[in-house]
N, C-alpha and C. Protein backbone atom coordinates (compact mmCIF):
# COMPACT_ATOMS: atom_id res chain seq x y z
N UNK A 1 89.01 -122.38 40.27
CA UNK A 1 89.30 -122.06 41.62
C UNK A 1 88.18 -122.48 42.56
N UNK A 2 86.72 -122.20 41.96
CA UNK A 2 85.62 -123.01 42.64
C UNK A 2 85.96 -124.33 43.61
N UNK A 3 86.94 -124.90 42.12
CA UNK A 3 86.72 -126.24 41.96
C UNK A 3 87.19 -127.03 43.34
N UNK A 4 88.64 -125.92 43.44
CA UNK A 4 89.64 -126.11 44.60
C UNK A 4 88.95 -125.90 46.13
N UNK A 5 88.25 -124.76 46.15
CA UNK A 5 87.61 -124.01 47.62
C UNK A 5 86.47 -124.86 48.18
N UNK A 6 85.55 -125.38 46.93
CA UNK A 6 84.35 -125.81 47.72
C UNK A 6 84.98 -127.20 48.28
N UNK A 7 85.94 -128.03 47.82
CA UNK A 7 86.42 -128.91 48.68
C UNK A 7 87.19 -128.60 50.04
N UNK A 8 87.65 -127.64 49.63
CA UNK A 8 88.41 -127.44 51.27
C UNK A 8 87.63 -127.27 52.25
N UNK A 9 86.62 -125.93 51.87
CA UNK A 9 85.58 -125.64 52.66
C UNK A 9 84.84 -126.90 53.69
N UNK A 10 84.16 -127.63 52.41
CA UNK A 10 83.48 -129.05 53.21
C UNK A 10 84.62 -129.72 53.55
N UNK A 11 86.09 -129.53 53.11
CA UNK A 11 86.64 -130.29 54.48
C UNK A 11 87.07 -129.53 55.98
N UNK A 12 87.01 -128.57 55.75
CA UNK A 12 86.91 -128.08 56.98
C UNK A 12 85.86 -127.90 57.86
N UNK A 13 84.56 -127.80 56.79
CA UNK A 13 83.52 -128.09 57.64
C UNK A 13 83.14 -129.23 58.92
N UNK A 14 83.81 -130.12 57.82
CA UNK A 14 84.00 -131.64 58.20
C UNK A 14 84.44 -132.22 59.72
N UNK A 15 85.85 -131.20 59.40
CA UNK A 15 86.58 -131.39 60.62
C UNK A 15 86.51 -130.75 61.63
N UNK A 16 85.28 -129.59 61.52
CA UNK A 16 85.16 -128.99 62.68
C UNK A 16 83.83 -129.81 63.53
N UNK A 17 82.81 -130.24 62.39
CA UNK A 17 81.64 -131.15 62.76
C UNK A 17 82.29 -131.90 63.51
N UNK A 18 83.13 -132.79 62.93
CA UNK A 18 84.00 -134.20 64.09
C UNK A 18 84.58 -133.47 65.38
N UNK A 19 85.18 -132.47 65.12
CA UNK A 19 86.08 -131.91 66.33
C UNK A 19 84.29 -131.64 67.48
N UNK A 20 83.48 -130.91 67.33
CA UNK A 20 82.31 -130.65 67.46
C UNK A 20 81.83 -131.86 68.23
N UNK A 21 81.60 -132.49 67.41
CA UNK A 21 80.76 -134.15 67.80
C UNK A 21 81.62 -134.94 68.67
N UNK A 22 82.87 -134.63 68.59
CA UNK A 22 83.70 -135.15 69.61
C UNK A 22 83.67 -134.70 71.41
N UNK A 23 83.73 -133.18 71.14
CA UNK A 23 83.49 -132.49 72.23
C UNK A 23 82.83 -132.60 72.78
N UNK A 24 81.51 -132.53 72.09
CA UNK A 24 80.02 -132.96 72.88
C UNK A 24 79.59 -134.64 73.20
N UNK A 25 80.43 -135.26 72.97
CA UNK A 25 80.32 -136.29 73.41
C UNK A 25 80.98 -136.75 74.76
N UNK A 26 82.46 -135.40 74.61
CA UNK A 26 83.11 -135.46 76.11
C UNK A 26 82.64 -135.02 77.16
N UNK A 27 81.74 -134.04 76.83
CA UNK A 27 81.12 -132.97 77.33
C UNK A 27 79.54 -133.85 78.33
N UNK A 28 79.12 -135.18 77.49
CA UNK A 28 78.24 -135.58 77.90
C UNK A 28 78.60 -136.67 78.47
N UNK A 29 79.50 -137.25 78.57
CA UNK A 29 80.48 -138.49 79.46
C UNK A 29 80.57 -137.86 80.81
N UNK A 30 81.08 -136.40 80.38
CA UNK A 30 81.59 -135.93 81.87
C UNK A 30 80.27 -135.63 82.78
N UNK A 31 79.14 -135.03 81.82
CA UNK A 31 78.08 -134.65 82.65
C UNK A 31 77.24 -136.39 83.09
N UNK A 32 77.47 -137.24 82.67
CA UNK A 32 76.91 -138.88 82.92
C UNK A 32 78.09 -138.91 84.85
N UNK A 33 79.50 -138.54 84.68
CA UNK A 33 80.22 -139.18 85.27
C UNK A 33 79.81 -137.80 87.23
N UNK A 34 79.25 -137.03 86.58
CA UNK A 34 79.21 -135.94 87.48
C UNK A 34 77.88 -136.08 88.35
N UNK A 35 76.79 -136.60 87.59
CA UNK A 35 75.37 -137.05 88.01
C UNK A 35 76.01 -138.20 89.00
N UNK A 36 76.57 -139.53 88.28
CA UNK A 36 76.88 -140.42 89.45
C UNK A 36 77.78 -139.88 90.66
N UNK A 37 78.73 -139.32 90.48
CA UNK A 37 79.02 -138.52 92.11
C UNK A 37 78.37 -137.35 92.79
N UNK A 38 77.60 -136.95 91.49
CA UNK A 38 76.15 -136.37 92.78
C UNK A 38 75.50 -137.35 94.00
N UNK A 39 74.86 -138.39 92.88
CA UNK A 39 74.19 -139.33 93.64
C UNK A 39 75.07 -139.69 94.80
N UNK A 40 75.99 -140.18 94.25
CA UNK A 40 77.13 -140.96 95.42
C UNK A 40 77.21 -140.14 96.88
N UNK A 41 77.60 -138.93 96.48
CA UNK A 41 77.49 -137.90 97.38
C UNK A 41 76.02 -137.69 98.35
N UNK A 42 75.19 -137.98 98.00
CA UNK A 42 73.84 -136.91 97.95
C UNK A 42 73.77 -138.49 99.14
N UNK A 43 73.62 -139.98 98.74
CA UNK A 43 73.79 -140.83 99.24
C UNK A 43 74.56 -141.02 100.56
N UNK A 44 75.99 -140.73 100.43
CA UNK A 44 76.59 -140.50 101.88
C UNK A 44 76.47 -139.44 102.99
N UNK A 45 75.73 -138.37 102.27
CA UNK A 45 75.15 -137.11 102.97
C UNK A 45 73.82 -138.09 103.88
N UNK A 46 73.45 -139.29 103.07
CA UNK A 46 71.75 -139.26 103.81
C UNK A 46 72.21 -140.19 104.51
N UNK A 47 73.52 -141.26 104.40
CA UNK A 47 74.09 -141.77 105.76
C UNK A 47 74.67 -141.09 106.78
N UNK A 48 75.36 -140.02 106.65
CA UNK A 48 75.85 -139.24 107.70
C UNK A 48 74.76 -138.62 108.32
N UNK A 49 73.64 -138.23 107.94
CA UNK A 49 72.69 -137.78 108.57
C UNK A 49 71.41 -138.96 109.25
N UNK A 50 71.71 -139.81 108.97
CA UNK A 50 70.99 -140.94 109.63
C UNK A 50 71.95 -141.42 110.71
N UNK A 51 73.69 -141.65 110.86
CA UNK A 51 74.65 -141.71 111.91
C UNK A 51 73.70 -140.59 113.05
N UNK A 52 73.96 -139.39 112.45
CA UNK A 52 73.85 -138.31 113.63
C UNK A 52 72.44 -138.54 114.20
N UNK A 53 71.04 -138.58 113.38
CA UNK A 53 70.14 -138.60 114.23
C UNK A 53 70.46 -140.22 115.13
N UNK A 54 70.81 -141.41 114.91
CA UNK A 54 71.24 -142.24 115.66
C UNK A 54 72.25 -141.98 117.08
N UNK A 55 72.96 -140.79 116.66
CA UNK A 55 73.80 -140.62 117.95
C UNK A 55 73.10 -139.56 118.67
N UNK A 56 72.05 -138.77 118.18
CA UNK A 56 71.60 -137.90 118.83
C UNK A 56 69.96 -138.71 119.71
N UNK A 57 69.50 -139.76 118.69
CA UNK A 57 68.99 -140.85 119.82
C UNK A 57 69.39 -141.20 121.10
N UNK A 58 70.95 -141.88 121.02
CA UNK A 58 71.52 -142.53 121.76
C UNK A 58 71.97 -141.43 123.10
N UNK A 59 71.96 -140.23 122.58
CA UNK A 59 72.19 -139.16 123.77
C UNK A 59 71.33 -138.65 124.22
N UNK A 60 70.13 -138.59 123.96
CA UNK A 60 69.02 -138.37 124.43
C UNK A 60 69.23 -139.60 125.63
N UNK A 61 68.99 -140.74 125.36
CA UNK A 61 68.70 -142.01 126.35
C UNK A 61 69.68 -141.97 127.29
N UNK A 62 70.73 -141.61 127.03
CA UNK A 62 71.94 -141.21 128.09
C UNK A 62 71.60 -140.23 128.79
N UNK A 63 71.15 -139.16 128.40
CA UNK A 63 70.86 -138.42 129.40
C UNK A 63 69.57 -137.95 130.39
N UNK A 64 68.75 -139.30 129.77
CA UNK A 64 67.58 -139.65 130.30
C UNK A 64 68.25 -140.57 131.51
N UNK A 65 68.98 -141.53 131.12
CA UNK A 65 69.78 -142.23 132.36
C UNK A 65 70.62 -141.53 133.54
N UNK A 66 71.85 -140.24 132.76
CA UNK A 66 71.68 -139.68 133.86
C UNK A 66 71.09 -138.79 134.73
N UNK A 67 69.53 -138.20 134.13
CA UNK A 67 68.86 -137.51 134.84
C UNK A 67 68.24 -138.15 135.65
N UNK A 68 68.16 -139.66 135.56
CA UNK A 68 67.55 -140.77 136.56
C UNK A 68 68.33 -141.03 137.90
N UNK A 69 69.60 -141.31 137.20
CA UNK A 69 71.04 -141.40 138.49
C UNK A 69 71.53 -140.03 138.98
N UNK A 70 71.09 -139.07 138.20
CA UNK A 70 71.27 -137.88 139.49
C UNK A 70 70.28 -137.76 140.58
N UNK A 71 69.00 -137.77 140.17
CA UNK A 71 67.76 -137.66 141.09
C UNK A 71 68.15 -138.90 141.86
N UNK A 72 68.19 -140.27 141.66
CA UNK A 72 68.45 -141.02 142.98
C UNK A 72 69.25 -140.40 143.79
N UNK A 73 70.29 -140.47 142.92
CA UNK A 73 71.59 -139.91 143.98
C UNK A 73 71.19 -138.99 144.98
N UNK A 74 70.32 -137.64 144.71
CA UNK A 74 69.99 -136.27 145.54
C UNK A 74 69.35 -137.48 146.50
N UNK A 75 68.17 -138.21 146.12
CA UNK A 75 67.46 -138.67 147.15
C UNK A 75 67.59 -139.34 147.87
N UNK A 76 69.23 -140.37 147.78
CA UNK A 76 69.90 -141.28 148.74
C UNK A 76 70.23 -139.83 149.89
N UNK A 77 71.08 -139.00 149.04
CA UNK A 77 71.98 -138.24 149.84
C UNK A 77 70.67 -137.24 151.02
N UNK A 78 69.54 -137.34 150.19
CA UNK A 78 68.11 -136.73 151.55
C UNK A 78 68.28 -137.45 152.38
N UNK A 79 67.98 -138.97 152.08
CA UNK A 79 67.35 -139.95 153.12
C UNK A 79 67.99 -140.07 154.16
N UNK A 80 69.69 -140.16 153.47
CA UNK A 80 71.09 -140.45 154.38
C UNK A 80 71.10 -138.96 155.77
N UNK A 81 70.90 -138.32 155.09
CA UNK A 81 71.34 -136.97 155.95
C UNK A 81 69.60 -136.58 156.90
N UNK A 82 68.71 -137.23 156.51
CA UNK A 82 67.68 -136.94 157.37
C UNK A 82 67.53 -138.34 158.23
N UNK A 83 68.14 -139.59 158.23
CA UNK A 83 67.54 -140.21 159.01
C UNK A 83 69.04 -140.80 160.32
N UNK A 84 68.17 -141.17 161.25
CA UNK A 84 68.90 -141.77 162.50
C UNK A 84 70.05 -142.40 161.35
N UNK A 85 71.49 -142.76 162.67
CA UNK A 85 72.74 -143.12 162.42
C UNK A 85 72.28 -145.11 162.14
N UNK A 86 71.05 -145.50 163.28
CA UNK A 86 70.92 -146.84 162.83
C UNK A 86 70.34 -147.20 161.63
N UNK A 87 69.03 -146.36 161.19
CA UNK A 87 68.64 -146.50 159.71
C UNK A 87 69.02 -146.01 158.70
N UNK A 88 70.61 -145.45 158.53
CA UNK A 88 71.26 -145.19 157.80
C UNK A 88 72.18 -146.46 157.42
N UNK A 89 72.76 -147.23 157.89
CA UNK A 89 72.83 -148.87 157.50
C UNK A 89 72.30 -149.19 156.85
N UNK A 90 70.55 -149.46 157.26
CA UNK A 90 69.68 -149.87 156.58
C UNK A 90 69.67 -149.17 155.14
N UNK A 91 69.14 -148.29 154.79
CA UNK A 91 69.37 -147.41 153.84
C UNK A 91 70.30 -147.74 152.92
N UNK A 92 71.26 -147.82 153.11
CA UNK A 92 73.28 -148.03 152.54
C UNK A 92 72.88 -149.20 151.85
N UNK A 93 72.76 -150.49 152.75
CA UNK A 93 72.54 -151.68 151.87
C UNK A 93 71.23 -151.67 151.31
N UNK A 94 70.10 -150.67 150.96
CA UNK A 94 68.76 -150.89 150.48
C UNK A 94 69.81 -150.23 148.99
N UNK A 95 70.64 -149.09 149.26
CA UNK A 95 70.87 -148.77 147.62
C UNK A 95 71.85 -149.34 147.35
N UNK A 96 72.70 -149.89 147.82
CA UNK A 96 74.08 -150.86 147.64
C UNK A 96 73.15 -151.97 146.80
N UNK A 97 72.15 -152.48 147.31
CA UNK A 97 71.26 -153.78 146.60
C UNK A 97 70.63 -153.21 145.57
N UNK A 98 70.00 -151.59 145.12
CA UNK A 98 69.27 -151.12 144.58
C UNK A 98 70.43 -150.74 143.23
N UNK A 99 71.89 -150.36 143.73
CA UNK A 99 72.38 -150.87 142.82
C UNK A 99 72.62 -151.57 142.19
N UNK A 100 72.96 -152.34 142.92
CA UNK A 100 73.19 -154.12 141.91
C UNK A 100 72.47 -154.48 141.29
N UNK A 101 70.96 -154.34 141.36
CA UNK A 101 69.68 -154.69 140.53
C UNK A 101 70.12 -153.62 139.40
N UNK A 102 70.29 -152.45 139.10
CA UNK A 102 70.86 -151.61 138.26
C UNK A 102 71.60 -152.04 137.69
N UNK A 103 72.80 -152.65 138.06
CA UNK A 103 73.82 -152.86 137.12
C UNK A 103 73.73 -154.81 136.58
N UNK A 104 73.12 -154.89 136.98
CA UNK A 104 72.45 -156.16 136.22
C UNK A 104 71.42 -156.01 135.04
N UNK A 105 70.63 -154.99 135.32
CA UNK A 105 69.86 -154.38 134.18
C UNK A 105 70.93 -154.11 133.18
N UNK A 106 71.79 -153.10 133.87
CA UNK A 106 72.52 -152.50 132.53
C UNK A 106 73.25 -153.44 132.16
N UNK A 107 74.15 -154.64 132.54
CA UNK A 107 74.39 -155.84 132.00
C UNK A 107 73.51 -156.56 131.24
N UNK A 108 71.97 -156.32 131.70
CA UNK A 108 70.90 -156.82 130.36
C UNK A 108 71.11 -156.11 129.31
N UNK A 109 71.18 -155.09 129.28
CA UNK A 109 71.08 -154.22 127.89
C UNK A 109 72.29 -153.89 127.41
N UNK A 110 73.57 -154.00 127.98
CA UNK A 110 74.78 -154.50 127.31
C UNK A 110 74.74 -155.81 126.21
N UNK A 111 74.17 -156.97 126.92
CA UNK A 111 73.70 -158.22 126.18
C UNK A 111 73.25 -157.99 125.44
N UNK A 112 71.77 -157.29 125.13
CA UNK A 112 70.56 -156.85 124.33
C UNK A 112 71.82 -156.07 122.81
N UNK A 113 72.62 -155.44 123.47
CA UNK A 113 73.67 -154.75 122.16
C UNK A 113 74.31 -155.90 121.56
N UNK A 114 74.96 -156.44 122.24
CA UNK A 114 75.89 -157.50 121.90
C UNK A 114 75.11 -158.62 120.72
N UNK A 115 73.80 -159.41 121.30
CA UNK A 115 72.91 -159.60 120.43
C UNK A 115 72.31 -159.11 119.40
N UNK A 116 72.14 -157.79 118.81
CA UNK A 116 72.11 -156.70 117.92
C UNK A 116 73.22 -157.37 116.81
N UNK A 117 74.59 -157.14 118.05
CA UNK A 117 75.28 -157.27 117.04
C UNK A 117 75.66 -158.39 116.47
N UNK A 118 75.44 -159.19 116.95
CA UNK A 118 75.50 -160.59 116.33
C UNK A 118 74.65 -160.26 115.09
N UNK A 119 73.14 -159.97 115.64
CA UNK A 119 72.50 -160.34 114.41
C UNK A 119 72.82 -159.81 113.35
N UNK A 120 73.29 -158.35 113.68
CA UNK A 120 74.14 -157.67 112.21
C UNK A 120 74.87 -158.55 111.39
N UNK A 121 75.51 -159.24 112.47
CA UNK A 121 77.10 -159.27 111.41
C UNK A 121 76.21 -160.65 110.76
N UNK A 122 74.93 -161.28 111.25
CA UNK A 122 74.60 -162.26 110.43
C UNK A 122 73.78 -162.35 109.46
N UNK A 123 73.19 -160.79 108.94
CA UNK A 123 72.93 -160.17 107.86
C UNK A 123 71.35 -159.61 108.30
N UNK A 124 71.04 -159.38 110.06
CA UNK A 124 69.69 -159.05 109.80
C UNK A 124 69.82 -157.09 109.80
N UNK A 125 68.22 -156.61 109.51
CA UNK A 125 68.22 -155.63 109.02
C UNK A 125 67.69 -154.60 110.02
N UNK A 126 67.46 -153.51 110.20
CA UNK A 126 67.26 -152.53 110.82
C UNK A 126 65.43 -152.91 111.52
N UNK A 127 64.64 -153.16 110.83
CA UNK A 127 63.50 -153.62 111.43
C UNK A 127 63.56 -155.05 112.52
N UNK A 128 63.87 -155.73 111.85
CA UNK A 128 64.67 -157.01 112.44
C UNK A 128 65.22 -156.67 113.90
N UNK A 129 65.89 -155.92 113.88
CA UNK A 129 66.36 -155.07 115.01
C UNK A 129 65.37 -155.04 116.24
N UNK A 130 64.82 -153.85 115.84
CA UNK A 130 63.72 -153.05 116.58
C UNK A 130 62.67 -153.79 116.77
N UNK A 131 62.45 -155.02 115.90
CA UNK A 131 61.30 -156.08 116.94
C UNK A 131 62.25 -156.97 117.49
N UNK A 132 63.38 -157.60 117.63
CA UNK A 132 63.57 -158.50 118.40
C UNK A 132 64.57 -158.13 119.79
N UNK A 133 64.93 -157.22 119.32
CA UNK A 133 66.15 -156.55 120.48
C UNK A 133 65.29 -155.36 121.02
N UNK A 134 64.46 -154.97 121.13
CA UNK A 134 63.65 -153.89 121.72
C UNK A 134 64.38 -152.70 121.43
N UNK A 135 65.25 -152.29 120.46
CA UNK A 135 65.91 -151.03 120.03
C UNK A 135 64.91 -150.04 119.24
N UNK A 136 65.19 -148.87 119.64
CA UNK A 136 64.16 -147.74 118.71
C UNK A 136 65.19 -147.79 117.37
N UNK A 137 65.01 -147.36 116.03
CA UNK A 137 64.97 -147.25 115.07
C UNK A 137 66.38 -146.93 114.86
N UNK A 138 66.86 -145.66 115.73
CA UNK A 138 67.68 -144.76 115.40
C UNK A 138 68.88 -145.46 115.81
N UNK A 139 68.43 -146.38 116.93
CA UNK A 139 69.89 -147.25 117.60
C UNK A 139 69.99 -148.34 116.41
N UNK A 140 69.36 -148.24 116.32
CA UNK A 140 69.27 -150.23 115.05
C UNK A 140 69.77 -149.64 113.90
N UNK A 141 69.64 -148.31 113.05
CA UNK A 141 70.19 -147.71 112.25
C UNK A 141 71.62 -147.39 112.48
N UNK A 142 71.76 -146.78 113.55
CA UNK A 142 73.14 -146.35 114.19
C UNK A 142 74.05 -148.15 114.30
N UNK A 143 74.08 -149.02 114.94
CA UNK A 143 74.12 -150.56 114.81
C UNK A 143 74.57 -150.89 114.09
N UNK A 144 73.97 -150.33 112.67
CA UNK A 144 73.48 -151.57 111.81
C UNK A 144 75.08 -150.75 110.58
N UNK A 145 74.94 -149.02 110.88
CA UNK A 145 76.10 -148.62 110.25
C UNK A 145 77.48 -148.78 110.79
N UNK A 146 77.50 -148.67 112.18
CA UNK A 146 78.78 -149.02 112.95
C UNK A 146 79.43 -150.93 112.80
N UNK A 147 78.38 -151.76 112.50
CA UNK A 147 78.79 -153.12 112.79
C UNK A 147 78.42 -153.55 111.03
N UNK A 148 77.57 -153.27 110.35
CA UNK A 148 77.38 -154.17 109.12
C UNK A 148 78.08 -154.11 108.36
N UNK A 149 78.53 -154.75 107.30
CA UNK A 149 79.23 -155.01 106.36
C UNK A 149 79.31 -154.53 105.17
């Protein structure tokens, strides 16, 4: 009866070792397959958080622009309301012209984007950027995720 048991035994041993060695091999596939969508993850977390400080750049400078175009504005609307009806003409076309120089600027730095983006789409890189287009970091980052490839 020995003779019969100690074989079964080691075959069941057998088959629980394999069942065993099997498991833990699934067990370590899955933990290989779980590390790479950590990373993956952990990765698009540190792009989404490089987007936002880029848009939180870009709103800063916006609202550096309009804290610039409100203060003119108050100070047209001083000049207008404190001076004579004839040097108020004068005045009108000094910011009518003071605009246009404005919006020629901002037509420069419309260009200055547009050029950015060229260079993106022609494979240059975030430094690349920021020395030749005069962009801070966060815009050339922001740029470089909205337009690159």
């Amino acid at each position: 009866m020995n003779d019969l048991l100690l074989p079964g035994i080691a075959g069941v041993l057998a088959l629980a070792s394999t069942l065993l060695a099997i498991g833990l091999i699934r067990l370590w596939r899955e933990q290989k397959k779980l590390i790479r969508d950590v990373r993956t993850l952990a990765s698009q977390l540190q792009r989404g958080n490089d987007d936002i400080a880029g848009l939180c750049s870009a709103a800063v400078a916006v609202d550096k622009r309009l804290a610039a175009n409100e203060s003119r504005l108050s100070n047209l609307l001083d000049s207008i309301s404190f001076q004579p009806q004839s040097s108020s003409q004068a005045r009108y076309e000094e910011a009518v012209q003071h605009d246009e120089e404005q919006d020629q600027d901002h037509d420069h730095h419309d260009q200055g984007y547009q050029l950015a983006i060229e260079k993106i789409r022609r494979g240059a890189n975030v430094e690349e950027l920021v020395k030749s287009c005069g962009l801070t970091r966060d815009e050339a980052v922001l740029l470089v995720r909205l337009h690159g490839r």
